[in-house]
N, C-alpha and C. Protein backbone atom coordinates (compact mmCIF):
# COMPACT_ATOMS: atom_id res chain seq x y z
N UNK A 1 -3.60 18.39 10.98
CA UNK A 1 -4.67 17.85 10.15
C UNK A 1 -4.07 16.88 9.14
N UNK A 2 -4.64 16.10 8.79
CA UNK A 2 -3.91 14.76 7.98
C UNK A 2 -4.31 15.18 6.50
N UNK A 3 -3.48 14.88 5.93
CA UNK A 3 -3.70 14.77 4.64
C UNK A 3 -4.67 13.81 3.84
N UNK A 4 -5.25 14.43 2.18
CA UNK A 4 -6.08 12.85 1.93
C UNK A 4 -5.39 12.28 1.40
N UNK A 5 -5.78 10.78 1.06
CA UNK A 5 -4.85 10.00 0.12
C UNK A 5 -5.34 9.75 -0.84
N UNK A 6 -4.14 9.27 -2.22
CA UNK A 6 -4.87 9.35 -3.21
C UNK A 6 -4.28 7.87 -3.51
N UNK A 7 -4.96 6.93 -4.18
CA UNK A 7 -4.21 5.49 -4.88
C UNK A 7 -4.03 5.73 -6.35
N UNK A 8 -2.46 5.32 -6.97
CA UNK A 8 -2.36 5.57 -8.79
C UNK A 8 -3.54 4.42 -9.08
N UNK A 9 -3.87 4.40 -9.95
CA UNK A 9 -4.89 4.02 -10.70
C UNK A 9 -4.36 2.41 -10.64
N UNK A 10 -2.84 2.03 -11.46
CA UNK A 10 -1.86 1.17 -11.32
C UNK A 10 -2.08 -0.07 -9.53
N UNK A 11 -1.98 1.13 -8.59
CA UNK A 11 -1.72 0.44 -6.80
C UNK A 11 -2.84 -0.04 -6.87
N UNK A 12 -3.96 0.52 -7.35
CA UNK A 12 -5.53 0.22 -7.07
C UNK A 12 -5.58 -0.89 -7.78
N UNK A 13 -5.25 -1.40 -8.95
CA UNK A 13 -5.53 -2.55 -9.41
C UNK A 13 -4.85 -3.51 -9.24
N UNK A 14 -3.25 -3.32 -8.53
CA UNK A 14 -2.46 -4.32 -7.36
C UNK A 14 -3.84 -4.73 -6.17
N UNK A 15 -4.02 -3.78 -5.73
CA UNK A 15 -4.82 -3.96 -4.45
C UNK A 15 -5.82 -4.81 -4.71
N UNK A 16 -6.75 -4.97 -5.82
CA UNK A 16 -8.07 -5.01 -6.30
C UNK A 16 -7.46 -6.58 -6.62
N UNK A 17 -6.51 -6.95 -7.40
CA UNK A 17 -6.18 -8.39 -7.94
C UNK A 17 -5.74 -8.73 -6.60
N UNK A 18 -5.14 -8.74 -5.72
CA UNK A 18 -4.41 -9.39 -4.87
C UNK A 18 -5.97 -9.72 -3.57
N UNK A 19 -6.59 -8.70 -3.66
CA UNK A 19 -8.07 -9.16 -2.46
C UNK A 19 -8.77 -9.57 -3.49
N UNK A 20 -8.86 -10.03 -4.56
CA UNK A 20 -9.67 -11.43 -5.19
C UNK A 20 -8.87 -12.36 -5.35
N UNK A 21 -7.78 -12.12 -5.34
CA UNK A 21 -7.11 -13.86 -5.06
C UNK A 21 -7.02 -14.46 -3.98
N UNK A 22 -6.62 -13.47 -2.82
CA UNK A 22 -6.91 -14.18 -1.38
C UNK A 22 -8.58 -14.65 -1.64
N UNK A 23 -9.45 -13.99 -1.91
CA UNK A 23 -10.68 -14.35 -1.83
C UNK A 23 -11.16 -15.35 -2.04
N UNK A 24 -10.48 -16.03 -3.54
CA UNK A 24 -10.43 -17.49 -4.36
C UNK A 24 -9.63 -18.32 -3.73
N UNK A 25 -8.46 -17.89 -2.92
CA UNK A 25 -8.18 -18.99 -1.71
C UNK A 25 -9.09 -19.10 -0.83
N UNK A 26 -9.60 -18.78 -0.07
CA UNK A 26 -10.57 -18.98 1.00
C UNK A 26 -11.66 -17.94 1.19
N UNK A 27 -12.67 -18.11 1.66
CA UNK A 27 -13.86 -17.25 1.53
C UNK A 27 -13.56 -16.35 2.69
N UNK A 28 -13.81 -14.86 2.72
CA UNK A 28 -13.34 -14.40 4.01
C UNK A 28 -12.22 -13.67 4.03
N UNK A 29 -10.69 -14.51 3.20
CA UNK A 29 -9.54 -13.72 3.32
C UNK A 29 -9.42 -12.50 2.56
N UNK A 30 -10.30 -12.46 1.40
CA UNK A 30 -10.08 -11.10 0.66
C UNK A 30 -10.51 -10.21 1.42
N UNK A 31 -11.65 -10.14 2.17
CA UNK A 31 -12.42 -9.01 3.55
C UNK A 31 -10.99 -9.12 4.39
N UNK A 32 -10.43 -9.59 4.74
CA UNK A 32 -9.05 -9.58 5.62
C UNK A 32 -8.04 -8.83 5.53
N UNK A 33 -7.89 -9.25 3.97
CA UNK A 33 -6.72 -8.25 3.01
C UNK A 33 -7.09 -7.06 3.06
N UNK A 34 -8.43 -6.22 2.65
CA UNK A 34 -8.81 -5.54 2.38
C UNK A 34 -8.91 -4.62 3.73
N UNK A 35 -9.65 -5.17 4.85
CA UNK A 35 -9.46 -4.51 6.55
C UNK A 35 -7.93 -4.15 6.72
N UNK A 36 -7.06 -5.17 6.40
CA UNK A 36 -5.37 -5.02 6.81
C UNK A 36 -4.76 -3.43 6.21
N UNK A 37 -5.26 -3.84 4.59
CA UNK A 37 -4.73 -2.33 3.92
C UNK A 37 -5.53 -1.08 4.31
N UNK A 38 -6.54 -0.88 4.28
CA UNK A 38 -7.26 -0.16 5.21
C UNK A 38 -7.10 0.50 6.27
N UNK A 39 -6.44 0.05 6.76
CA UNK A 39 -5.84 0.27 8.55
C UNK A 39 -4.05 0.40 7.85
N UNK A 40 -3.64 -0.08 7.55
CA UNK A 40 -2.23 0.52 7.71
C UNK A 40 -2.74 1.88 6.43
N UNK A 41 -3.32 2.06 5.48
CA UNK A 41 -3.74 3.51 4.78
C UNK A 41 -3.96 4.64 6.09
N UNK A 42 -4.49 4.51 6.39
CA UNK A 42 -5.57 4.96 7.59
C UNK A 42 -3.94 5.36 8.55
N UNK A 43 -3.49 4.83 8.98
CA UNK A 43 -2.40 4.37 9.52
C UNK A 43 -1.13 5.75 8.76
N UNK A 44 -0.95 5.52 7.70
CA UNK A 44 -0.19 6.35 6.76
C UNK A 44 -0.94 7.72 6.76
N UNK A 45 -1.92 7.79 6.60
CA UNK A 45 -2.80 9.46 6.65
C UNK A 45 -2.67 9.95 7.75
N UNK A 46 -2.59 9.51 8.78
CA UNK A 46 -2.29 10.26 10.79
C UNK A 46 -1.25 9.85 10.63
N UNK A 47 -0.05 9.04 10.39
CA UNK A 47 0.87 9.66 10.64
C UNK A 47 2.33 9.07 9.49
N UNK A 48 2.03 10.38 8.42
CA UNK A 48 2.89 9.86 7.21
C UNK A 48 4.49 9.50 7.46
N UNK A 49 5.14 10.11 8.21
CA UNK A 49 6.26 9.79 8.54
C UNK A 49 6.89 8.18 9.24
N UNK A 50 5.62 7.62 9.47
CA UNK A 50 5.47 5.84 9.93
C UNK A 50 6.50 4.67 9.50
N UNK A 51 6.81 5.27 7.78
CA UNK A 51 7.09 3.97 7.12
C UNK A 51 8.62 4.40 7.32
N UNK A 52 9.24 3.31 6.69
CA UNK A 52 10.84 3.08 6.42
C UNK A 52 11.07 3.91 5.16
N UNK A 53 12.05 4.69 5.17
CA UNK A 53 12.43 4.85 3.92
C UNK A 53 12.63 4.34 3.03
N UNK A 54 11.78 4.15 2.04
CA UNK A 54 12.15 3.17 0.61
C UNK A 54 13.43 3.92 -0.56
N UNK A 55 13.44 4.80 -0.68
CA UNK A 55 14.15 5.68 -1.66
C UNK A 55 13.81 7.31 -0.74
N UNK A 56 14.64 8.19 -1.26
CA UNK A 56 15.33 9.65 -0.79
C UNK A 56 13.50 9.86 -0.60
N UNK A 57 12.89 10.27 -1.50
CA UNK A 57 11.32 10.75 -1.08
C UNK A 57 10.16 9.71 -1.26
N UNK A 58 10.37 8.55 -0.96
CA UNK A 58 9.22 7.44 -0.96
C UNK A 58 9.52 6.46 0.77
N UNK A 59 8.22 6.03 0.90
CA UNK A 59 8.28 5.09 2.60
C UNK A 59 7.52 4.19 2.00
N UNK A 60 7.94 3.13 2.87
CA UNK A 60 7.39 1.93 2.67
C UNK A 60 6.65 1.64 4.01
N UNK A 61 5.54 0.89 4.62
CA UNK A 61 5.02 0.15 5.23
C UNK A 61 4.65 -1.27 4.70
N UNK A 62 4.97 -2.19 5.84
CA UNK A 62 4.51 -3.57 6.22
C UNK A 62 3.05 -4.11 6.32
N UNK A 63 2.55 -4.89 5.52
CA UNK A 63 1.19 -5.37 6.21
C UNK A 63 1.92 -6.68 7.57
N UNK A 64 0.90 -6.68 8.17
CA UNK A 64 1.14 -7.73 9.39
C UNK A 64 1.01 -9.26 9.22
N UNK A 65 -0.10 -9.48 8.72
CA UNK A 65 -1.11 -10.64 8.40
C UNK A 65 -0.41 -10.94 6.52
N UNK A 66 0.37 -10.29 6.26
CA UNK A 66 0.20 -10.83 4.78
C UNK A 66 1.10 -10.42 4.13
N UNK A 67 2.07 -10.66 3.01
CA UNK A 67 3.70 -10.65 2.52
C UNK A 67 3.44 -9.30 1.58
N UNK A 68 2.34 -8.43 2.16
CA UNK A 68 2.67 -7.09 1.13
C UNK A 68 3.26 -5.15 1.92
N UNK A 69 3.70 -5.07 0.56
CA UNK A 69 4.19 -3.77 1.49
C UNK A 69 3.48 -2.78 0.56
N UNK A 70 3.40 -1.40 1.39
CA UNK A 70 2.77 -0.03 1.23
C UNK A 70 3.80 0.76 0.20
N UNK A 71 3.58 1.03 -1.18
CA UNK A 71 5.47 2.32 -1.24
C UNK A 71 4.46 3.68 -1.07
N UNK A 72 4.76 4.63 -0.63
CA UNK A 72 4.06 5.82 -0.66
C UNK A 72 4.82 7.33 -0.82
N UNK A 73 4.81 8.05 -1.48
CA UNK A 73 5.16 9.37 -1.30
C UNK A 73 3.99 10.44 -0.94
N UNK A 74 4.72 11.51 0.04
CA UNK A 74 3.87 12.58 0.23
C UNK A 74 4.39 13.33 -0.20
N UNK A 75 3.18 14.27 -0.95
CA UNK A 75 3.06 15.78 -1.02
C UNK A 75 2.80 17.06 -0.31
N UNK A 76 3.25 18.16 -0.64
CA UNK A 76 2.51 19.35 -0.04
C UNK A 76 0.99 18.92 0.29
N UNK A 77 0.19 18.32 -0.49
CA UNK A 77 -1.35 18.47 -0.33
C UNK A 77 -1.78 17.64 -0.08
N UNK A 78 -1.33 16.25 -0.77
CA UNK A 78 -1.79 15.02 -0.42
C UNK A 78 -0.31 14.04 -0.20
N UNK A 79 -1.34 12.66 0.06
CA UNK A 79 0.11 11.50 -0.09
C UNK A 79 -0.60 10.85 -0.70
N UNK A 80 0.38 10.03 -1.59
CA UNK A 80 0.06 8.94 -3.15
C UNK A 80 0.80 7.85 -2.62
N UNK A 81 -0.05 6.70 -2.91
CA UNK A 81 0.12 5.42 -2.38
C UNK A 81 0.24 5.49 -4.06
N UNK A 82 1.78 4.52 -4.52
CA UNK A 82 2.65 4.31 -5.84
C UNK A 82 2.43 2.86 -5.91
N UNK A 83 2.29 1.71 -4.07
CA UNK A 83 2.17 0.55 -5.15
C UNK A 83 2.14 -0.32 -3.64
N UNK A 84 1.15 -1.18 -4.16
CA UNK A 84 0.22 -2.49 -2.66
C UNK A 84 0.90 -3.32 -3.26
N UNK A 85 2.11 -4.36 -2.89
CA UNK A 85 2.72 -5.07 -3.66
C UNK A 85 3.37 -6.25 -2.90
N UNK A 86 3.39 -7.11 -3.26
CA UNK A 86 4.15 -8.43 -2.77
C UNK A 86 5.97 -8.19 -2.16
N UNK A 87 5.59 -8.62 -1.33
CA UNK A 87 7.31 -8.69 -0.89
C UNK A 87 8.06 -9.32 -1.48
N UNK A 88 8.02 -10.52 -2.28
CA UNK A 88 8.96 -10.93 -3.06
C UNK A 88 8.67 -11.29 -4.38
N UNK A 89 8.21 -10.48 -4.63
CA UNK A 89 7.79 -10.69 -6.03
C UNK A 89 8.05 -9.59 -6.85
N UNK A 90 9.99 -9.05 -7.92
CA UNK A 90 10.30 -8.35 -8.41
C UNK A 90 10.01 -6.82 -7.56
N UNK A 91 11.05 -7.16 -6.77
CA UNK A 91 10.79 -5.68 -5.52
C UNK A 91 10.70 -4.28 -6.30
N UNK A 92 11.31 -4.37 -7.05
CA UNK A 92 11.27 -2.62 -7.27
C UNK A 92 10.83 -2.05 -8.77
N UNK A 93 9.89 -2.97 -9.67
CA UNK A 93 9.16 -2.90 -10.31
C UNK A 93 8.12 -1.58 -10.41
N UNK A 94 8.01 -1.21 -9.23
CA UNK A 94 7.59 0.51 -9.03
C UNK A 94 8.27 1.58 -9.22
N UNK A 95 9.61 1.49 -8.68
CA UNK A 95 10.16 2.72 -8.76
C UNK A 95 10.33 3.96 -9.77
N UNK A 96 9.59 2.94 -11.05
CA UNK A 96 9.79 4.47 -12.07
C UNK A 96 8.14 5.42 -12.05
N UNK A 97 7.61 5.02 -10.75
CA UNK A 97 5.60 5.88 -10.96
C UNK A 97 5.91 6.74 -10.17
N UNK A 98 7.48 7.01 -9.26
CA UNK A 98 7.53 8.34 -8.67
C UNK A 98 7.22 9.42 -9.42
């Protein structure tokens, strides 16, 4: 049985700024961004073990379509998505919301 997921308050408002800026680039791409993360979440809940190891207890996943990555840790109960974030933009700016 899959676990639920939970987003820090912090990832959610990565997520939330980054699908209104694609949006203000072109009409359409923020619905894009938003389907992409969606599906690799979705993706991470069936099957948490997916990503690369980012650090000893955190994974990372790839979006496909777009320069951001997933950091996530799981728990006993749930898994916490820590940060929806640009690939090159100050990589490890997360690591202290473990």
């Amino acid at each position: 049985m899959s676990k639920p997921v939970t987003l820090l308050e912090i990832a959610n408002r990565e997520y939330l700024d980054s699908k209104q800026f694609y949006e203000l680039e072109q009409q359409g791409l923020g619905l894009a961004f938003k389907a992409e993360v969606g599906y690799a979440i979705m993706r991470i809940q069936q099957f948490p073990q997916l990503g690369d190891k980012s650090t000893s207890d955190t994974r990372r996943v790839l979006l496909t379509r777009f320069p951001f990555q997933i950091f996530y840790k799981e728990y006993d109960s749930h898994i916490a998505i820590l940060s929806i974030s640009h690939q090159h933009r100050c990589p490890d700016y997360w690591v202290n919301r473990v």
